[in-house]
Protein backbone atom coordinates (compact mmCIF):
# COMPACT_ATOMS: atom_id res chain seq x y z
CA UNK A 1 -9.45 20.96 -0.46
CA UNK A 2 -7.43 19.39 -3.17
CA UNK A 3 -9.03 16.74 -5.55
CA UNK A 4 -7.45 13.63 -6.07
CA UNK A 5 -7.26 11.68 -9.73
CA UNK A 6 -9.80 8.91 -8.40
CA UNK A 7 -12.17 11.51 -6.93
CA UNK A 8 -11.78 13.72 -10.86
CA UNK A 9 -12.29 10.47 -12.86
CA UNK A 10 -15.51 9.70 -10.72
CA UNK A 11 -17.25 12.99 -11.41
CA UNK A 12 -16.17 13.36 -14.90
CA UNK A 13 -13.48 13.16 -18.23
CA UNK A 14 -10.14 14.00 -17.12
CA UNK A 15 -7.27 14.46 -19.30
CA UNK A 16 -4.15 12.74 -17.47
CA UNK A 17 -0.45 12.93 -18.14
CA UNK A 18 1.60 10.02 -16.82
CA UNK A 19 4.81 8.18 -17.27
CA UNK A 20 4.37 4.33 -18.88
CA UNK A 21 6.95 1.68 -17.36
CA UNK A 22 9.04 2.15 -20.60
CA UNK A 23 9.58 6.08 -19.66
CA UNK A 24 7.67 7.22 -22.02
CA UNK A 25 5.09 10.30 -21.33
CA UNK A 26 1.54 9.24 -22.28
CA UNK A 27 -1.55 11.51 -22.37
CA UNK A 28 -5.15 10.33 -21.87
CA UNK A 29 -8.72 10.81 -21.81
CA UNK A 30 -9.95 8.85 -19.25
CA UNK A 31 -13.13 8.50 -16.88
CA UNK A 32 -14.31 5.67 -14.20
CA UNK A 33 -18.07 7.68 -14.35
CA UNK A 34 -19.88 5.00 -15.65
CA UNK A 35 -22.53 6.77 -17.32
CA UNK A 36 -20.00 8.74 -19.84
CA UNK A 37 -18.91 4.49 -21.66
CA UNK A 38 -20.61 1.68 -22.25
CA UNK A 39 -18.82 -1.51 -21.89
CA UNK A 40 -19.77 -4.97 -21.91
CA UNK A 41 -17.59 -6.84 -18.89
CA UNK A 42 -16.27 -9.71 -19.47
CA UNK A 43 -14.44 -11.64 -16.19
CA UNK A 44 -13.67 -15.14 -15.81
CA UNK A 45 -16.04 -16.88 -13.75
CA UNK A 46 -18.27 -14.20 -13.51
CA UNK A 47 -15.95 -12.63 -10.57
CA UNK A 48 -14.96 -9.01 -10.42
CA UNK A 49 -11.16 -8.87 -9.71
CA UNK A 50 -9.91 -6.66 -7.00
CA UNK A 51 -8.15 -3.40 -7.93
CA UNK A 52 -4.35 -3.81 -7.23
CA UNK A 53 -2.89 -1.14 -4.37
CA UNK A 54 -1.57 2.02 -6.08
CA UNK A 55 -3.22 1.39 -9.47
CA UNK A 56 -6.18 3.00 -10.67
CA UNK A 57 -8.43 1.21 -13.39
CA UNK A 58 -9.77 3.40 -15.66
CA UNK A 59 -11.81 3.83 -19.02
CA UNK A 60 -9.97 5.44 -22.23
CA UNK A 61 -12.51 7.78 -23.63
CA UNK A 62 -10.33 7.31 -26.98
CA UNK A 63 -9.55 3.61 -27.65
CA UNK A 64 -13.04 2.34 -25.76
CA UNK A 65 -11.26 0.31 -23.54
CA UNK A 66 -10.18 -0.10 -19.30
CA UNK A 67 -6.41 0.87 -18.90
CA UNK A 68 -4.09 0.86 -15.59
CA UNK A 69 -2.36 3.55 -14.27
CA UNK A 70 -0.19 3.97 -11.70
CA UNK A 71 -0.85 6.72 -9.04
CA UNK A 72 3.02 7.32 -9.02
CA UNK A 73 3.34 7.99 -12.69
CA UNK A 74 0.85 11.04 -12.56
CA UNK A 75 3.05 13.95 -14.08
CA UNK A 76 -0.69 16.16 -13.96
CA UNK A 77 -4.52 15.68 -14.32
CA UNK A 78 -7.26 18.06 -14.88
């Protein structure tokens, strides 16, 4: 069975390589596990917005804060 980015960021850190929009290659430490961050949310009106098909929302172990990806842009994960 192969394990897909959202199911790795659930369980755990994972280290992903992607492509940004400007074509550069970024790597990052990143989790959606919420017991491995805190973070205080902040939304407008109190309303949790709706994750966008074919982008994954998650937290940068590094810089302490959420950051998109886009599942297309995965070079590798693990």
């Amino acid at each position: 069975m192969k394990i897909t980015l959202r199911d790795a960021l659930a369980q755990g850190e994972v280290n992903v390589k992607f492509r940004k929009i400007d074509g550069t290659v970024r790597d990052m430490r990143a989790t959606t596990n919420g017991s491995l961050f805190t973070y205080e949310f902040r939304t407008a009106g109190g309303a949790a917005r709706p994750e966008p098909a074919g982008l994954i929302r998650a937290f940068h172990l590094d810089k302490g804060e959420f950051r998109s990806i886009r599942e297309d842009s995965v070079i590798s994960f693990g």
